[in-house]
N, C-alpha and C. Protein backbone atom coordinates (compact mmCIF):
# COMPACT_ATOMS: atom_id res chain seq x y z
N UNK A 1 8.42 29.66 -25.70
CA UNK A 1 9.33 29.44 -26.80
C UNK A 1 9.34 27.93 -27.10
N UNK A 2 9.44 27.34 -28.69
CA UNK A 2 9.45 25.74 -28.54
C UNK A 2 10.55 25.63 -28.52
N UNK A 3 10.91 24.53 -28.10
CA UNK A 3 12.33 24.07 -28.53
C UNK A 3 11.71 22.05 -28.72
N UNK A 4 12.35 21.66 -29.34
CA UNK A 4 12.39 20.73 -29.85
C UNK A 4 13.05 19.43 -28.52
N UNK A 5 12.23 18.55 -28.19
CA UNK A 5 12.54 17.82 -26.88
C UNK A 5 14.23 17.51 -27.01
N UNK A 6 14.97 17.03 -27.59
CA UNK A 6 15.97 17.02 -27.41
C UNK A 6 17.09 17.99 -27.39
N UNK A 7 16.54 18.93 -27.32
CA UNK A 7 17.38 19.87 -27.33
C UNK A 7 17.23 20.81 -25.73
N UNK A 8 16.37 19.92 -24.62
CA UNK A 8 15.70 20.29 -23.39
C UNK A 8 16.33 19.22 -22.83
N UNK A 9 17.77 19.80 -21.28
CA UNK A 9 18.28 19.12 -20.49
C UNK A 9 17.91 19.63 -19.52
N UNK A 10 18.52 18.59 -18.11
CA UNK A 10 17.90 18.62 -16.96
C UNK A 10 18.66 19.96 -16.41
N UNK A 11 17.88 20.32 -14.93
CA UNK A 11 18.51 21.47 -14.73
C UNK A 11 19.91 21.10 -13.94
N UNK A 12 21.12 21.91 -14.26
CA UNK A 12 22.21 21.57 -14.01
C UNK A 12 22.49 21.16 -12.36
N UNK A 13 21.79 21.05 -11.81
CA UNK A 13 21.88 20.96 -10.40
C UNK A 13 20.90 20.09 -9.68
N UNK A 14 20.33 19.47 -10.64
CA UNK A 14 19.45 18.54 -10.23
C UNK A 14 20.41 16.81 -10.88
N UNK A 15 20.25 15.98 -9.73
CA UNK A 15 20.71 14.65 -9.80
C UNK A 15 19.63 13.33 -10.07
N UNK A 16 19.83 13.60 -11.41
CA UNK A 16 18.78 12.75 -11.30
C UNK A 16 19.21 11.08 -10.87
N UNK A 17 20.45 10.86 -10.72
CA UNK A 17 20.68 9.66 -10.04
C UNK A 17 20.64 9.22 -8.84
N UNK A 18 20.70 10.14 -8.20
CA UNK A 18 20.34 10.25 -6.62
C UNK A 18 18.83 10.23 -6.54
N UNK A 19 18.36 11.39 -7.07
CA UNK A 19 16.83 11.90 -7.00
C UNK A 19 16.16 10.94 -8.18
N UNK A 20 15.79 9.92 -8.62
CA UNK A 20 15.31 9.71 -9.69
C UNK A 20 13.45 10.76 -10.06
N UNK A 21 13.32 10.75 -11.06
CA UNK A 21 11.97 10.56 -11.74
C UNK A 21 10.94 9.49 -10.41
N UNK A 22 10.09 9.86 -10.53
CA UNK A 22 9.04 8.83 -9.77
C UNK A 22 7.98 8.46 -11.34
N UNK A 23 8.11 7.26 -11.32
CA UNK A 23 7.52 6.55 -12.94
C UNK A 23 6.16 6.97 -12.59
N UNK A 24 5.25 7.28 -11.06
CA UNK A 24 3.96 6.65 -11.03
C UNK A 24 3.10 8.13 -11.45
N UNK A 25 4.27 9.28 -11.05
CA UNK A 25 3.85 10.84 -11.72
C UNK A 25 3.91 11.00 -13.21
N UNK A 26 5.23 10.46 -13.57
CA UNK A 26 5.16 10.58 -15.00
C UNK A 26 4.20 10.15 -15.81
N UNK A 27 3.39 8.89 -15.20
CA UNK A 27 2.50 8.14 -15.76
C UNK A 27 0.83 9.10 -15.80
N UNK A 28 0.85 9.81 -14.64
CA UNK A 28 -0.40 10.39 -14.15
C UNK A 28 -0.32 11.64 -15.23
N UNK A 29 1.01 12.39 -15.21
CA UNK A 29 1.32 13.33 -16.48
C UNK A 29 0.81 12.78 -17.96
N UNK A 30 1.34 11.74 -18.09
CA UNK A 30 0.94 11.17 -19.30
C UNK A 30 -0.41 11.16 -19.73
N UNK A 31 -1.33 11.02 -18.92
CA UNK A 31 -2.89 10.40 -18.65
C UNK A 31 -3.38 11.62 -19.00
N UNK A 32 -3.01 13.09 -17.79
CA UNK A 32 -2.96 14.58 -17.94
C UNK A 32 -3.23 14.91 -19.82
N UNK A 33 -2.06 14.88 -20.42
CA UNK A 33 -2.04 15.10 -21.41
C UNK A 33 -2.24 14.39 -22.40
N UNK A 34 -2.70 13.20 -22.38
CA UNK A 34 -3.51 12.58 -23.42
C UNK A 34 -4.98 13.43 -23.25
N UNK A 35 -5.73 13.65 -22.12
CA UNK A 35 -6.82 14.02 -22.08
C UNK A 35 -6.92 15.48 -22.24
N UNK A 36 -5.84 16.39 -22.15
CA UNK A 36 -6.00 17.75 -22.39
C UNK A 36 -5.02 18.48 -22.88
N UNK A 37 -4.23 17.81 -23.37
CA UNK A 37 -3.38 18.68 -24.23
C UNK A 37 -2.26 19.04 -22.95
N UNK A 38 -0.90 18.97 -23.86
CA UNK A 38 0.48 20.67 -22.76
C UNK A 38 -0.40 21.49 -22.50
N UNK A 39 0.36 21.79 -21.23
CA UNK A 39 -0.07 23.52 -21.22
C UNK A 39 1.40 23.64 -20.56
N UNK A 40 2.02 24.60 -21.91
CA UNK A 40 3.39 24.57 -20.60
C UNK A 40 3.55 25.25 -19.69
N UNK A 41 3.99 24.79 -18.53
CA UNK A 41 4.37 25.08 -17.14
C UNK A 41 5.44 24.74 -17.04
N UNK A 42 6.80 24.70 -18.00
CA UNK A 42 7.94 24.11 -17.32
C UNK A 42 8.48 25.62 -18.09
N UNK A 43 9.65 26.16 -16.80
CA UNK A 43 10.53 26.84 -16.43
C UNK A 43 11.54 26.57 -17.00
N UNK A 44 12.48 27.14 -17.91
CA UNK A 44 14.08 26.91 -17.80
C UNK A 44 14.36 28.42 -18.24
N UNK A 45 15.99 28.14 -18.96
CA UNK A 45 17.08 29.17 -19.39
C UNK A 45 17.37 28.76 -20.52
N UNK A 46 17.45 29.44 -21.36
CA UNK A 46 18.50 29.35 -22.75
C UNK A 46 19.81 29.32 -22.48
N UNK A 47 20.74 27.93 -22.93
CA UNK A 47 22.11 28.00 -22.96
C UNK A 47 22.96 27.63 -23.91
N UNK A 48 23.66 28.10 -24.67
CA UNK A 48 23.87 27.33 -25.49
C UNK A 48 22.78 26.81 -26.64
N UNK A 49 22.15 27.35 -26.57
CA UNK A 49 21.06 26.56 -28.20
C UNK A 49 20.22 25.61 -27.37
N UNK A 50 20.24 24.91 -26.24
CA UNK A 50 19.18 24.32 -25.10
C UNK A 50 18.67 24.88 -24.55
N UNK A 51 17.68 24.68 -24.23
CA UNK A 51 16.69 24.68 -22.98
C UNK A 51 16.95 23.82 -21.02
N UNK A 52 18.11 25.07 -20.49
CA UNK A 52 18.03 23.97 -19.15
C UNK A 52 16.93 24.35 -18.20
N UNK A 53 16.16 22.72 -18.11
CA UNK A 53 15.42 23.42 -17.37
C UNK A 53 15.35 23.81 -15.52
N UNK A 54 14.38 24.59 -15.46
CA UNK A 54 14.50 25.53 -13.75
C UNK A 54 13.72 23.88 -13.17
N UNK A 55 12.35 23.70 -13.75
CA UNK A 55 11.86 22.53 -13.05
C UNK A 55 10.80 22.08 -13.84
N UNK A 56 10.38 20.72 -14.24
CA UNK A 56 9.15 20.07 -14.91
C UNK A 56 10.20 19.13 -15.38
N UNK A 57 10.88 18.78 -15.27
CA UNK A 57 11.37 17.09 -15.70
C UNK A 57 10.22 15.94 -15.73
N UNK A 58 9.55 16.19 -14.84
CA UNK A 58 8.13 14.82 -14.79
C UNK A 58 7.57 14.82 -15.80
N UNK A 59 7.35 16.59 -16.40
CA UNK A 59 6.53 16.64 -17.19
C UNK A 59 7.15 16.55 -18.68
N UNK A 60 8.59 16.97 -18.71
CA UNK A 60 9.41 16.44 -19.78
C UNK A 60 9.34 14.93 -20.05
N UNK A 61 9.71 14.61 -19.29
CA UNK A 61 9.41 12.82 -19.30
C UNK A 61 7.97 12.19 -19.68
N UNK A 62 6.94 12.71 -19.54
CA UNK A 62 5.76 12.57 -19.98
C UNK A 62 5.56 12.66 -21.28
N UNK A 63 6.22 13.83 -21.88
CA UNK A 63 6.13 14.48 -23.42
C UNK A 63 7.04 13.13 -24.36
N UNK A 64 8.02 13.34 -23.74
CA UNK A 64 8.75 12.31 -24.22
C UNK A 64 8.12 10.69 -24.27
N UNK A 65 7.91 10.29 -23.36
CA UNK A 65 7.12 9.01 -23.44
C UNK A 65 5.91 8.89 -24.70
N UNK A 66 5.52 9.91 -24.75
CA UNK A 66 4.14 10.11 -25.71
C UNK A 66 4.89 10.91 -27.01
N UNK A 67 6.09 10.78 -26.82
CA UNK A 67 6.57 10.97 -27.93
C UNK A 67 6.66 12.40 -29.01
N UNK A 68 6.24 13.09 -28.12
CA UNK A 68 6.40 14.51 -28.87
C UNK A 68 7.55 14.92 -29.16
N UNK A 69 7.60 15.47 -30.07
CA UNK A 69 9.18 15.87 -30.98
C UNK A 69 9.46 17.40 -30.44
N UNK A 70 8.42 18.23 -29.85
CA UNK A 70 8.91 19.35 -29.92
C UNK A 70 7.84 20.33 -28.52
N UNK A 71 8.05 21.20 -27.89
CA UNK A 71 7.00 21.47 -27.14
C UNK A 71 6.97 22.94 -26.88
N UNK A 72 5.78 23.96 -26.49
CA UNK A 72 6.20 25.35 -25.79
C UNK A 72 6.80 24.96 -24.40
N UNK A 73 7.78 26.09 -23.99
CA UNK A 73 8.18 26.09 -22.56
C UNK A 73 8.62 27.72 -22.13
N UNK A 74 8.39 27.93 -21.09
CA UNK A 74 8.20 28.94 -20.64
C UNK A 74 10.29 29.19 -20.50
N UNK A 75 10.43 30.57 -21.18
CA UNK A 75 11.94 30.65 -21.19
C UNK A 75 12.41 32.27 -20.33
N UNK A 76 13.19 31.89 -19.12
CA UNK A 76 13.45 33.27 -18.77
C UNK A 76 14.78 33.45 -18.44
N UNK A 77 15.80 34.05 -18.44
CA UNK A 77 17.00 34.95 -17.94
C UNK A 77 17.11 34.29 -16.61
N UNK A 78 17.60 33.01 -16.03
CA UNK A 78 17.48 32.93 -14.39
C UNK A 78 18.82 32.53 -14.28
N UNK A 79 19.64 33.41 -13.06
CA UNK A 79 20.57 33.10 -12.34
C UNK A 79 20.87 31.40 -11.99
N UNK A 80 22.22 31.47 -11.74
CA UNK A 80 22.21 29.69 -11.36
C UNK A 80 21.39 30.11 -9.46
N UNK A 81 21.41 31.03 -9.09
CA UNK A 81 20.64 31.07 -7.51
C UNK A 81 18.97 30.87 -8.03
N UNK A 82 18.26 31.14 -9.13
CA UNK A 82 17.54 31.43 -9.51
C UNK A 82 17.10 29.98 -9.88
N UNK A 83 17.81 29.09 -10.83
CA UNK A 83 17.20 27.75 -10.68
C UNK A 83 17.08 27.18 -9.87
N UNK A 84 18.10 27.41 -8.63
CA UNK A 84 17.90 26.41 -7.88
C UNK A 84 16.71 26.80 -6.56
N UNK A 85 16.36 28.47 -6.24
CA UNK A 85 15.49 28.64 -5.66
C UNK A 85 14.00 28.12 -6.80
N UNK A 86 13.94 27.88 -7.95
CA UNK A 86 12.90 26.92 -8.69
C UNK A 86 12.97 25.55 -8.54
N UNK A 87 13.64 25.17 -8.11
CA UNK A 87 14.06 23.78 -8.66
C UNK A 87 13.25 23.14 -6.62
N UNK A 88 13.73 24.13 -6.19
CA UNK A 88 13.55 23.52 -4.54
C UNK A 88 11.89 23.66 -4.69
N UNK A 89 11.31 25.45 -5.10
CA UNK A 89 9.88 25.58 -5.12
C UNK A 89 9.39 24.32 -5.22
N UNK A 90 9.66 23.53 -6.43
CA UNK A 90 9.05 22.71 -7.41
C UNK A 90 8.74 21.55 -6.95
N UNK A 91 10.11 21.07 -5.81
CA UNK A 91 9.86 20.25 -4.86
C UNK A 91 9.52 20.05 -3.50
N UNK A 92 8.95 21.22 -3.27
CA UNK A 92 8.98 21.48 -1.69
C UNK A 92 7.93 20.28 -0.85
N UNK A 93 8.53 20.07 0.35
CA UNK A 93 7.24 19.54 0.53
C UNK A 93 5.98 19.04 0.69
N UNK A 94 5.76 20.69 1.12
CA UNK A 94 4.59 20.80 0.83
C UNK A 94 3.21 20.40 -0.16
N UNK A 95 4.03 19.73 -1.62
CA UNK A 95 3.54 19.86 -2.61
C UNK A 95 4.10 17.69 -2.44
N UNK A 96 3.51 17.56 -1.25
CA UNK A 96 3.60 15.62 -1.39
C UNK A 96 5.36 15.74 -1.48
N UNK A 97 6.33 16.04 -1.05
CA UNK A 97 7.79 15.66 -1.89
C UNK A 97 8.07 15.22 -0.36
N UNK A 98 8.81 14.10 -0.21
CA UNK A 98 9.68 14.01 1.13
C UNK A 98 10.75 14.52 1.23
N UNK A 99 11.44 14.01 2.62
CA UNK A 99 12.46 14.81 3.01
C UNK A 99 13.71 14.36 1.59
N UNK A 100 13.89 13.72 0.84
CA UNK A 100 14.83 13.44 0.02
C UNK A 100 14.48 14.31 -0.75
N UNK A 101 13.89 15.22 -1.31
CA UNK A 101 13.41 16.21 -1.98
C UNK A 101 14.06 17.52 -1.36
N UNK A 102 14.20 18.07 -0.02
CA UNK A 102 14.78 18.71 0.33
C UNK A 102 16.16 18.42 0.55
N UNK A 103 16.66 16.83 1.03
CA UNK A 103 18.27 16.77 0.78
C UNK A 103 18.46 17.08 -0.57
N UNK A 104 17.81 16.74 -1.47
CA UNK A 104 18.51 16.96 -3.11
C UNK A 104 18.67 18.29 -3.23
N UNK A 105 17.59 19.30 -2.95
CA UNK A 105 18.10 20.82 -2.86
C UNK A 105 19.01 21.13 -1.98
N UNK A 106 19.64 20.75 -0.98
CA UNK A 106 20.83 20.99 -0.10
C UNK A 106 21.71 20.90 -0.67
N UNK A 107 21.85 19.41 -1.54
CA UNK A 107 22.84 19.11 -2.27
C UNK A 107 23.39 19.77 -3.10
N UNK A 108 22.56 20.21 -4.06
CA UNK A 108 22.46 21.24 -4.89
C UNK A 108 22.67 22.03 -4.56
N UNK A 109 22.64 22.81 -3.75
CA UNK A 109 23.15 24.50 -3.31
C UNK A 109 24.70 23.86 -2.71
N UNK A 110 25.09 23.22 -2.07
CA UNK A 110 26.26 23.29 -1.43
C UNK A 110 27.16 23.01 -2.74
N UNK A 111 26.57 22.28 -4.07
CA UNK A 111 27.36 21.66 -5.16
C UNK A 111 27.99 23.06 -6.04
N UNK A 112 26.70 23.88 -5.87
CA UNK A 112 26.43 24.66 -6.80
C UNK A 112 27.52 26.12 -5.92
N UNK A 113 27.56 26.20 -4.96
CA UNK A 113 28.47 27.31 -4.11
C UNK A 113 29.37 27.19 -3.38
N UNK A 114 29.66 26.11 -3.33
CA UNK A 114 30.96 25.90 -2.68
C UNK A 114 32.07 25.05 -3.67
């Protein structure tokens, strides 16, 4: 579904002041898609007339930098348990994230249920 970049917020349970953006991914995203085009891979929910998203902020931030006004994104029906089991996927370790990647999903679930 497009939705128009500003109308695409972060996912409600993600901090991005704690957790920032890492500039040196966004940059590698950027590089990504100058040479081959979106392909969207970012996850969210319809709320309200937005797009929140489940997980791809790096790659939001990329679009944005390069200035795109509008983008496809993958849109599904997800529980607030549902973003945040995306939101952790997205960062798991496994995938290069350190342990502050898993405190931010802790955070997030204890914010989000208790």
């Amino acid at each position: 579904m497009k939705f128009k970049l500003t109308d695409v917020v972060s996912n409600p349970f993600r901090d991005l002041r704690s957790f920032p953006l890492e500039p040196e991914r966004v940059q590698k995203l950027v590089e990504d898609i100058k040479a081959g085009g979106f392909d969207s891979n970012v996850l969210g929910r319809k709320r309200d007339g937005k797009l929140e998203l489940a997980y791809g902020h790096h790659r939001l931030a990329a679009l944005r930098q390069l200035q795109y006004e509008d983008a496809e994104f993958i849109v599904k029906d997800l529980s607030d348990d549902e973003m945040l089991q995306k939101m952790s996927s997205d960062n798991d370790p496994a995938y290069s994230h350190g342990i502050e990647a898993v405190v931010e999903c802790v955070r997030a679930a204890v914010l989000a249920f208790c």
